[in-house]
N, C-alpha and C. Protein backbone atom coordinates (compact mmCIF):
# COMPACT_ATOMS: atom_id res chain seq x y z
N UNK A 1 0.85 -1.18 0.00
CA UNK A 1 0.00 0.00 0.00
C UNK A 1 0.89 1.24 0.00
N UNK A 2 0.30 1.86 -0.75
CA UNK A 2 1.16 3.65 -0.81
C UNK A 2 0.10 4.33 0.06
N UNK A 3 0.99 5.18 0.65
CA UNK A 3 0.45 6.14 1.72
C UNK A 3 1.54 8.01 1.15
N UNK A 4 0.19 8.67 1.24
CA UNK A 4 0.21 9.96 1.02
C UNK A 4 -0.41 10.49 2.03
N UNK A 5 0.90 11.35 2.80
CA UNK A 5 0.32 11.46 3.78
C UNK A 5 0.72 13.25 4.35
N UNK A 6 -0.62 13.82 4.99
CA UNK A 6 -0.62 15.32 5.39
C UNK A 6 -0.53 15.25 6.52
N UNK A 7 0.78 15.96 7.42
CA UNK A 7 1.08 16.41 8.60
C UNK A 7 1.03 17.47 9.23
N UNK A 8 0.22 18.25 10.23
CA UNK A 8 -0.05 19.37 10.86
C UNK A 8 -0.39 19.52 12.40
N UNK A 9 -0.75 20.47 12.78
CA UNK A 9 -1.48 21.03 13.93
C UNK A 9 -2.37 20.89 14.03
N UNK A 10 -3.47 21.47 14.86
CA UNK A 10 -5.09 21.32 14.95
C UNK A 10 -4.86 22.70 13.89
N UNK A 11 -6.30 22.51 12.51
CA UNK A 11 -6.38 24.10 12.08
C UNK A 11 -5.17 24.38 11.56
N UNK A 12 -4.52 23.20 10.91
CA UNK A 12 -3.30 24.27 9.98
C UNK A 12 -3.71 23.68 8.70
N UNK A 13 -4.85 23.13 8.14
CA UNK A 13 -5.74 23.20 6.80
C UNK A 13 -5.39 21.45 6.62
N UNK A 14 -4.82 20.74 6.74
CA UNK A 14 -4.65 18.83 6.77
C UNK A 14 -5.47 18.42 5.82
N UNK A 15 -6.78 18.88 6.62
CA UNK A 15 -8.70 17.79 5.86
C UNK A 15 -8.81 19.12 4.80
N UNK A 16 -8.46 20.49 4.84
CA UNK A 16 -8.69 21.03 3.63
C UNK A 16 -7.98 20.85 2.31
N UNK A 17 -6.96 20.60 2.79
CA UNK A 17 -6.04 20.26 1.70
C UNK A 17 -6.13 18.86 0.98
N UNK A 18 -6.17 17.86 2.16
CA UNK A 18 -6.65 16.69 1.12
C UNK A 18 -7.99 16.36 0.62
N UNK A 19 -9.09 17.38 0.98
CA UNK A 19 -10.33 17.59 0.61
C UNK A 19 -10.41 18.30 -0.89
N UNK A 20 -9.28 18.95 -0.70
CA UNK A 20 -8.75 19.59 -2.29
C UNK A 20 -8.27 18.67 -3.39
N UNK A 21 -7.20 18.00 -2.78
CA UNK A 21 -6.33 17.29 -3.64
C UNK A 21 -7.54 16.37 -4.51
N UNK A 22 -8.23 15.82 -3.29
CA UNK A 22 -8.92 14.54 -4.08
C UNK A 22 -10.55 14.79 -4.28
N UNK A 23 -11.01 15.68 -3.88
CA UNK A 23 -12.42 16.36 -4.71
C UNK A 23 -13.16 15.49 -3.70
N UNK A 24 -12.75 15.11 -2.80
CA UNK A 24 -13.25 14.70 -1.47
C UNK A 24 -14.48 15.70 -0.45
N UNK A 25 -15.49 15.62 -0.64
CA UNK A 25 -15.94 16.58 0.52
C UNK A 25 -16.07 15.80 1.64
N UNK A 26 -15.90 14.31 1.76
CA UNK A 26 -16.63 13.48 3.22
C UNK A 26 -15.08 12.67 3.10
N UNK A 27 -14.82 12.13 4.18
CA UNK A 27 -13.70 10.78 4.37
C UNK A 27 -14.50 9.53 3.39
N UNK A 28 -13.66 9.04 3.17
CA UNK A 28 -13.93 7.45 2.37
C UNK A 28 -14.35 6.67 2.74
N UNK A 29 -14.00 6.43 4.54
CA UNK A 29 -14.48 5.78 5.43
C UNK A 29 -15.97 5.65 5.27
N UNK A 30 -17.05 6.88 5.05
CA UNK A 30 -18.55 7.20 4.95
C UNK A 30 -18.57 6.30 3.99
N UNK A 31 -18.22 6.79 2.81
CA UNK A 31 -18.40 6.06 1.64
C UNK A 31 -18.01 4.40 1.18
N UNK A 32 -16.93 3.80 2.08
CA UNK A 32 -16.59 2.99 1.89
C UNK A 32 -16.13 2.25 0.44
N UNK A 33 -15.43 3.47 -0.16
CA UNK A 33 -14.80 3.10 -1.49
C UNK A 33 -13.65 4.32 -2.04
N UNK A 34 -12.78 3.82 -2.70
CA UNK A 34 -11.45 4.83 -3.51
C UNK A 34 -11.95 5.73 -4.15
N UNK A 35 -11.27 6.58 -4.11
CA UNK A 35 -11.25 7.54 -5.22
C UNK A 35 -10.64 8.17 -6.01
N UNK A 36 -10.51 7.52 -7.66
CA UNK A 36 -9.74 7.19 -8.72
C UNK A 36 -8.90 9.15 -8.52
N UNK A 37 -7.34 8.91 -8.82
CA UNK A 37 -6.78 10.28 -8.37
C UNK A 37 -5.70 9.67 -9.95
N UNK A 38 -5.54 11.08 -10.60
CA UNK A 38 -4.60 10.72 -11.58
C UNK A 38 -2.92 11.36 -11.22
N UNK A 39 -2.33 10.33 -11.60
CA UNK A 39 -1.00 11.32 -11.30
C UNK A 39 -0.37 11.51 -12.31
N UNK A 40 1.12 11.94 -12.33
CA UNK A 40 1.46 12.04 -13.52
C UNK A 40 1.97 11.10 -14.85
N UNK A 41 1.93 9.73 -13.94
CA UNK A 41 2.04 8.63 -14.53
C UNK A 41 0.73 7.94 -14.81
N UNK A 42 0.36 7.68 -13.77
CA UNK A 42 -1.07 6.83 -13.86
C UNK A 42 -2.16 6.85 -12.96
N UNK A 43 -3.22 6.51 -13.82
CA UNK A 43 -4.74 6.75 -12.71
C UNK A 43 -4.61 5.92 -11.46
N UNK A 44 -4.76 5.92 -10.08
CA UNK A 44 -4.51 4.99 -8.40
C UNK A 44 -6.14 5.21 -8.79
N UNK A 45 -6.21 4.19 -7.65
CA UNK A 45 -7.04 4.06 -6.46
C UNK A 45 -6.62 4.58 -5.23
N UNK A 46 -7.63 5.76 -4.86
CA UNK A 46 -6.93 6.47 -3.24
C UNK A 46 -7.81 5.83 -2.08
N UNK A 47 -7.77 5.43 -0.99
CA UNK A 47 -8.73 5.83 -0.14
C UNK A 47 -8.36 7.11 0.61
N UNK A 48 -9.33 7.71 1.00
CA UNK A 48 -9.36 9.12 1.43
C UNK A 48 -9.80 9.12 2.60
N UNK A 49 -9.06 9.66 4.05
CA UNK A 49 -9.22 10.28 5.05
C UNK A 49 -8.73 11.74 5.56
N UNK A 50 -9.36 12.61 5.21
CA UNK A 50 -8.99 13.82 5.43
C UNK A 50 -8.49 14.37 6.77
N UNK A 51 -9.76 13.73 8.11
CA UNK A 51 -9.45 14.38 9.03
C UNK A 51 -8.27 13.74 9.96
N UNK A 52 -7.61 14.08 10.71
CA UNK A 52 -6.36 13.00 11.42
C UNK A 52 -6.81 12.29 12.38
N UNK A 53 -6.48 11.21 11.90
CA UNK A 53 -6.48 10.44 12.44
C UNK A 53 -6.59 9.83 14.54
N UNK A 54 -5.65 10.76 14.76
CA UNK A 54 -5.35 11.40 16.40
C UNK A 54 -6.38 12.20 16.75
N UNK A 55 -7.52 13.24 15.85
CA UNK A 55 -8.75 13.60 15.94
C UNK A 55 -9.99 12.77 16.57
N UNK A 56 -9.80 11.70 15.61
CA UNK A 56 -11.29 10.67 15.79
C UNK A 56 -10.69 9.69 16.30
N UNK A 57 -9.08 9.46 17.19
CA UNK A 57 -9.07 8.63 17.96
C UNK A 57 -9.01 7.09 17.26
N UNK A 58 -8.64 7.21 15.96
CA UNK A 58 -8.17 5.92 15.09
C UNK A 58 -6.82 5.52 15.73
N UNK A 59 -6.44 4.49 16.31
CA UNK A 59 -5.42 4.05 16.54
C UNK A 59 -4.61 3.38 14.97
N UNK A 60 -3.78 3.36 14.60
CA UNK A 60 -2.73 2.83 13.67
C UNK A 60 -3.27 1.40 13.34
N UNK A 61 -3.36 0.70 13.89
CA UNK A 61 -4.03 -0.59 13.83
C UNK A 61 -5.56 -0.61 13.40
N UNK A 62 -6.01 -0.16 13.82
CA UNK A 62 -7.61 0.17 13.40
C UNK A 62 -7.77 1.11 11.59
N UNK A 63 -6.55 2.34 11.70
CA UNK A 63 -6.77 2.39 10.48
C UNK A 63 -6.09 1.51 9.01
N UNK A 64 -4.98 0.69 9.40
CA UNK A 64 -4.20 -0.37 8.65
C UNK A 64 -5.42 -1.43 8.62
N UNK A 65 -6.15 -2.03 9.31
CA UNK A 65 -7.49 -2.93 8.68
C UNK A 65 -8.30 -1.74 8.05
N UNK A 66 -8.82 -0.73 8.51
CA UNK A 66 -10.03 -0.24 7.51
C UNK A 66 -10.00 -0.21 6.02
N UNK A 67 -7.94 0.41 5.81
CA UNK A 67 -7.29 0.31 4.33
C UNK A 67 -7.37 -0.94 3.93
N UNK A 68 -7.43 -2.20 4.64
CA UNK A 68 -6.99 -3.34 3.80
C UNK A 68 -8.45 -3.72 3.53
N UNK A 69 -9.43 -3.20 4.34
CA UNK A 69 -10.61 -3.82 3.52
C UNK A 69 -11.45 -3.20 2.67
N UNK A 70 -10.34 -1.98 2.25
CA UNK A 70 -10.91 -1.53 0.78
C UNK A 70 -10.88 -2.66 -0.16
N UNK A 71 -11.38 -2.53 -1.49
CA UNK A 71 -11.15 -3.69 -2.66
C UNK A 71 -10.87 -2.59 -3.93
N UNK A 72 -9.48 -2.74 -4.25
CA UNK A 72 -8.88 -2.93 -5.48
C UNK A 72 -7.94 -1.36 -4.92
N UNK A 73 -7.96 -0.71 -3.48
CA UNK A 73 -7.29 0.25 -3.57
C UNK A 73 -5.98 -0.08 -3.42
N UNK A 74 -5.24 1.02 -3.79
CA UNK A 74 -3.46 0.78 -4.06
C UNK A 74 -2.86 1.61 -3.32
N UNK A 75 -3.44 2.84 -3.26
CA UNK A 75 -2.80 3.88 -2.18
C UNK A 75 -3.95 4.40 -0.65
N UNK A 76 -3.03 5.02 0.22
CA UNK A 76 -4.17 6.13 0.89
C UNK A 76 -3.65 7.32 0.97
N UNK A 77 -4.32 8.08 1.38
CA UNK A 77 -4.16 9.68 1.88
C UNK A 77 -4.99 10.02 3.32
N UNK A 78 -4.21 10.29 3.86
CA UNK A 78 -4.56 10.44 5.16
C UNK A 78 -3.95 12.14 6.00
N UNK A 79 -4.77 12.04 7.38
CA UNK A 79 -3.73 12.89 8.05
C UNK A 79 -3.50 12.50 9.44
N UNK A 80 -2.59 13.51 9.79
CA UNK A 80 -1.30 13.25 11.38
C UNK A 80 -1.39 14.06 11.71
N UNK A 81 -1.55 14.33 13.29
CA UNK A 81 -0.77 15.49 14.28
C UNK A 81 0.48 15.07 14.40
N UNK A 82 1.49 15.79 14.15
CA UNK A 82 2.54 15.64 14.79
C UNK A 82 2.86 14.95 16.10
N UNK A 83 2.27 15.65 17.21
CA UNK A 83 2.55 15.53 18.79
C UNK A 83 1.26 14.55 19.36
N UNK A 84 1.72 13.28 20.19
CA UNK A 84 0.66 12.77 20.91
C UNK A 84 -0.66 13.74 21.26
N UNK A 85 -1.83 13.56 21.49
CA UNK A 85 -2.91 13.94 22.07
C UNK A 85 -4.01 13.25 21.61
N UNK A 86 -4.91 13.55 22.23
CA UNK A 86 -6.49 12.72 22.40
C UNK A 86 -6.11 11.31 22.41
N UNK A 87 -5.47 10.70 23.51
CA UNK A 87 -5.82 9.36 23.56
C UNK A 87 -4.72 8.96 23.11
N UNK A 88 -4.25 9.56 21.53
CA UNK A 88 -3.38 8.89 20.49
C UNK A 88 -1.89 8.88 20.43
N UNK A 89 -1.00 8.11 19.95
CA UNK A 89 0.39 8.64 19.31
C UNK A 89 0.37 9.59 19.12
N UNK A 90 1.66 9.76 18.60
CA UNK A 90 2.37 10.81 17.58
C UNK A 90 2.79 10.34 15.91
N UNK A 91 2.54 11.42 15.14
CA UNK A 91 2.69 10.95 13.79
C UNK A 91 3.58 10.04 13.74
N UNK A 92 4.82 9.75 14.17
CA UNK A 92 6.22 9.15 13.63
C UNK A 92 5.44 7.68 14.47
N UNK A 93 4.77 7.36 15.38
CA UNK A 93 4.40 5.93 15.61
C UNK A 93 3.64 5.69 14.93
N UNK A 94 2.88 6.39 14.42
CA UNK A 94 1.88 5.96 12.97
C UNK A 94 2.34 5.24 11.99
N UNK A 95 3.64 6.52 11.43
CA UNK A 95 4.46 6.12 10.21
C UNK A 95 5.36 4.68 9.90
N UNK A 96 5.45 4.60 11.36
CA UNK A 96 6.78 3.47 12.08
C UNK A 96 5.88 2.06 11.52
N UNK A 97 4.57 2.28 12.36
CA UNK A 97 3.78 1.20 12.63
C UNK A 97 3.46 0.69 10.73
N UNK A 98 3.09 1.84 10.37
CA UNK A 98 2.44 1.73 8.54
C UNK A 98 3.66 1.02 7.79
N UNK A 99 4.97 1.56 8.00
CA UNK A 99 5.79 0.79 7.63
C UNK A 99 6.48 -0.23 7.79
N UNK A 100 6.26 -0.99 9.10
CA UNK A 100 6.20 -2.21 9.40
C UNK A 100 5.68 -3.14 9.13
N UNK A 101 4.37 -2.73 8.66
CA UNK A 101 3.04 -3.45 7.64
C UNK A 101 3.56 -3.24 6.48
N UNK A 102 4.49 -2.99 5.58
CA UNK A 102 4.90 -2.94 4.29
C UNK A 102 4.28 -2.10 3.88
N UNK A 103 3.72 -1.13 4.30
CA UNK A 103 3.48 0.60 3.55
C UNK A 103 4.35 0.94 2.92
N UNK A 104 4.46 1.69 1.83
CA UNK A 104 5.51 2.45 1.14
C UNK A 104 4.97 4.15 1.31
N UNK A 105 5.68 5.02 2.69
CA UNK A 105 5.39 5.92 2.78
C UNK A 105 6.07 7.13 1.55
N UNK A 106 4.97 7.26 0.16
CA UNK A 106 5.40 7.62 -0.92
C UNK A 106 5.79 9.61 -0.85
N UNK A 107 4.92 10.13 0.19
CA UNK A 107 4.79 11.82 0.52
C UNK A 107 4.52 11.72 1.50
N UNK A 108 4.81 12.97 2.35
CA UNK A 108 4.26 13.43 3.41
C UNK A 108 4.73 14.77 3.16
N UNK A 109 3.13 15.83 3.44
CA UNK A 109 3.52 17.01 3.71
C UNK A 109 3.24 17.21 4.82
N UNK A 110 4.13 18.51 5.24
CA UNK A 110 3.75 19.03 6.37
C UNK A 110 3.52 20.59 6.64
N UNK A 111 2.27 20.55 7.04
CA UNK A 111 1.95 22.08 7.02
C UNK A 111 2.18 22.96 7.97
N UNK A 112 2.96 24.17 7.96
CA UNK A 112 3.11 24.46 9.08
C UNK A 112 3.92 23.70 10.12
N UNK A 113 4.26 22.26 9.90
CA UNK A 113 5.24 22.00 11.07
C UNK A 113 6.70 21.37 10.33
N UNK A 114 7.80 21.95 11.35
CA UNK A 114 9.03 21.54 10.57
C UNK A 114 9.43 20.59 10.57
N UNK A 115 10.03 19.64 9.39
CA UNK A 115 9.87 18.50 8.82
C UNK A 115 11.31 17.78 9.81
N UNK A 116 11.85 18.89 10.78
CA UNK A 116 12.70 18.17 11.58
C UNK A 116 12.34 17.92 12.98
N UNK A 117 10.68 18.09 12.68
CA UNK A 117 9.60 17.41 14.21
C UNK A 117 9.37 15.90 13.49
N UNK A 118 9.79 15.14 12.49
CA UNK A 118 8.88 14.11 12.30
C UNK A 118 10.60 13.30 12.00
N UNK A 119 10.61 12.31 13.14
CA UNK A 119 11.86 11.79 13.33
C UNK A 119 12.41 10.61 12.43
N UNK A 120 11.15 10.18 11.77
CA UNK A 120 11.05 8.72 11.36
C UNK A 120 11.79 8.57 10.19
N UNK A 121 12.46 7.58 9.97
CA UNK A 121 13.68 7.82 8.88
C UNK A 121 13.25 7.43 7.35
N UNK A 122 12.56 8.40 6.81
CA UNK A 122 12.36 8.72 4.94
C UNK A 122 13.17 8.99 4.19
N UNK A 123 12.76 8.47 2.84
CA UNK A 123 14.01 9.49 1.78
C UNK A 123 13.92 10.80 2.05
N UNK A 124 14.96 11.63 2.08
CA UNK A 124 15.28 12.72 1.77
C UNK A 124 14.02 13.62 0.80
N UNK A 125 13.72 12.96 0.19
CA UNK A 125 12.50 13.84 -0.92
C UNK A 125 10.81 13.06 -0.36
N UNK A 126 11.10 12.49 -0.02
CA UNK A 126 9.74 12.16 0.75
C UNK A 126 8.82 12.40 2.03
N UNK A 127 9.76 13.56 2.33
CA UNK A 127 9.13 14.96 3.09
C UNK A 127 9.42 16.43 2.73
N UNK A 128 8.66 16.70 3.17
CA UNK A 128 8.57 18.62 2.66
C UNK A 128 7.56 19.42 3.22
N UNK A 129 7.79 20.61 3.84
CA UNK A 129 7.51 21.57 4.68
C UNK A 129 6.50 22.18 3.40
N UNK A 130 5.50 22.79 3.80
CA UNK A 130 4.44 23.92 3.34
C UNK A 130 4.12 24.48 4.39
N UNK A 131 3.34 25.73 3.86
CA UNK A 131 2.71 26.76 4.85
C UNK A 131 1.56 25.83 5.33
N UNK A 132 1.21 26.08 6.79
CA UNK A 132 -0.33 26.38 7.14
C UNK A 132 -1.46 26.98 6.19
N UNK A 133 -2.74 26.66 6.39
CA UNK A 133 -4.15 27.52 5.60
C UNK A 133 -3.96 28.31 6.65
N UNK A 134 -3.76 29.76 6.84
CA UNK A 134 -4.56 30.83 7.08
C UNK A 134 -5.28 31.82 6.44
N UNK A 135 -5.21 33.05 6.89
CA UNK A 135 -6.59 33.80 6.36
C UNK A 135 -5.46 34.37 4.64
N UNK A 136 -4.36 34.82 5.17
CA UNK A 136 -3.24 35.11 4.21
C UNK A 136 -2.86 33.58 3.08
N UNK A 137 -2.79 32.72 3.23
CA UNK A 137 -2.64 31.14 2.33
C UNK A 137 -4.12 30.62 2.13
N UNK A 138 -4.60 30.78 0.95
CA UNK A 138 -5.42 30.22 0.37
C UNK A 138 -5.01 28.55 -0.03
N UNK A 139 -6.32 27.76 0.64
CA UNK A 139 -6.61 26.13 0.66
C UNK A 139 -5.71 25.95 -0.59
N UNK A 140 -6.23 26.47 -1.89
CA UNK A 140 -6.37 26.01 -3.10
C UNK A 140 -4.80 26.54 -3.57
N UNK A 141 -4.23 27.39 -2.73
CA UNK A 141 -2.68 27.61 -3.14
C UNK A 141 -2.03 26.64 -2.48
N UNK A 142 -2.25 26.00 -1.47
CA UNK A 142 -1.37 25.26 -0.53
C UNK A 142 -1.59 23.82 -1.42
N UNK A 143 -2.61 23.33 -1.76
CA UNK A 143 -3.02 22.53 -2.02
C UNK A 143 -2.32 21.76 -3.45
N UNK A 144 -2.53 23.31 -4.19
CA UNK A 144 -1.64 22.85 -5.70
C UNK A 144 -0.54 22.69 -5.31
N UNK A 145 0.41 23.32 -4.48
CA UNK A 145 1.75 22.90 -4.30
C UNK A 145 2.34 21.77 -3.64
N UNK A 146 0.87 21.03 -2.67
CA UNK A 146 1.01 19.48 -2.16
C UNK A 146 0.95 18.85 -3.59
N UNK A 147 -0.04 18.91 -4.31
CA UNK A 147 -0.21 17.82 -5.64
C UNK A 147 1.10 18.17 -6.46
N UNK A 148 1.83 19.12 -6.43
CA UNK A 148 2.89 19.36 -7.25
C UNK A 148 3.28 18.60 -7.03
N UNK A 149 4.09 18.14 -5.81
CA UNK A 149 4.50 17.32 -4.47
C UNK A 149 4.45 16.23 -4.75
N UNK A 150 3.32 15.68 -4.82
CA UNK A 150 2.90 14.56 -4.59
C UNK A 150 2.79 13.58 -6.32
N UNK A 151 3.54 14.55 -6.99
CA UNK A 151 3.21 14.15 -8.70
C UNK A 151 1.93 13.61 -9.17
N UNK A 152 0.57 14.87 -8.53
CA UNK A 152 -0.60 14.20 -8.49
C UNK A 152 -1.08 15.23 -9.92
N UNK A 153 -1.96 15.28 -11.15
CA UNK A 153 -2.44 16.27 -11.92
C UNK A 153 -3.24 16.96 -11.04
C-alpha cells in the first residue's frame, strides 16, 4: 500500500487540503470506497481520510485494517498530528507502525510544522515543509503545491 500522507497542527488546513487534492468533501471511510486520483504517470485508487487520524481517535491498527478492507485500492491519503494527544500517538508511531506493515510511505507534507519534528527515517525527498491555511494562504494555493509534491495532476 502507498500512503500519502498530510502532517499538521489542529487548524493548519490537513482535511482542507486533502479535501482539495482529491475532490473529497466526506472521508472514504462514509463512503466505503477509492477515489480514482490521476497522477502524472497513472490513474490509483486512493482511499481518502482527510481528518487526522489522532482527531477521531483511530489508533494505527484500526486504520491499517479499515485500508486493507478496501477492494482494489493501491494507495491512501490520510492525516497526522505531529505531537501525541487525544488518547493517540504521535505521527512518527503511525508512520513506524504503517511501515512495518509494508506501507511504502510515498509523501508526506507538512503544514506548518518543521519537517525536523517528524523523526522517522524517509528518503530525503519524501518529506517537505508547506505553509499552514490561514486567512493570508489560500486552501487552493497550498493545495496545488502538495499535488505538485505529490506528482498528483
Amino acid at each position: 500500500m502507498d500512503a500519502y500522507v498530510i502532517i499538521g497542527e489542529r487548524e493548519s488546513g490537513k482535511s482542507s487540503v486533502a479535501r482539495s487534492l482529491t475532490g473529497s468533501g466526506w472521508s472514504s471511510a462514509e463512503r466505503k470506497q477509492a477515489r480514482l486520483i490521476a497522477t502524472i504517470t497513472v490513474n490509483i485508487k486512493v482511499f481518502v481520510y482527510p481528518t487526522s487520524l489522532q482527531e477521531k481517535k483511530i489508533q494505527p491498527e484500526e486504520f491499517f485494517d479499515l485500508v486493507e478492507e478496501q477492494k482494489d485500492c493501491e494507495a491512501a491519503v490520510f492525516s497526522l498530528r505531529p505531537r501525541r494527544g487525544n488518547g493517540c500517538d504521535d505521527a512518527d508511531t503511525y508512520l513506524r507502525y504503517f511501515i512495518g506493515q509494508g506501507w511504502n510511505i510515498i509523501r508526506v507534507a507538512c503544514l506548518g510544522t518543521p519537517v525536523s519534528q517528524i523523526a522517522t527515517d524517509l528518503p530525503t525527498d519524501a518529506i517537505r515543509a508547506f505553509p499552514r491555511i490561514t486567512d493570508a494562504t489560500p486552501v487552493n494555493e497550498v493545495a496545488a503545491q502538495v499535488r505538485s509534491y505529490f506528482d498528483w495532476v
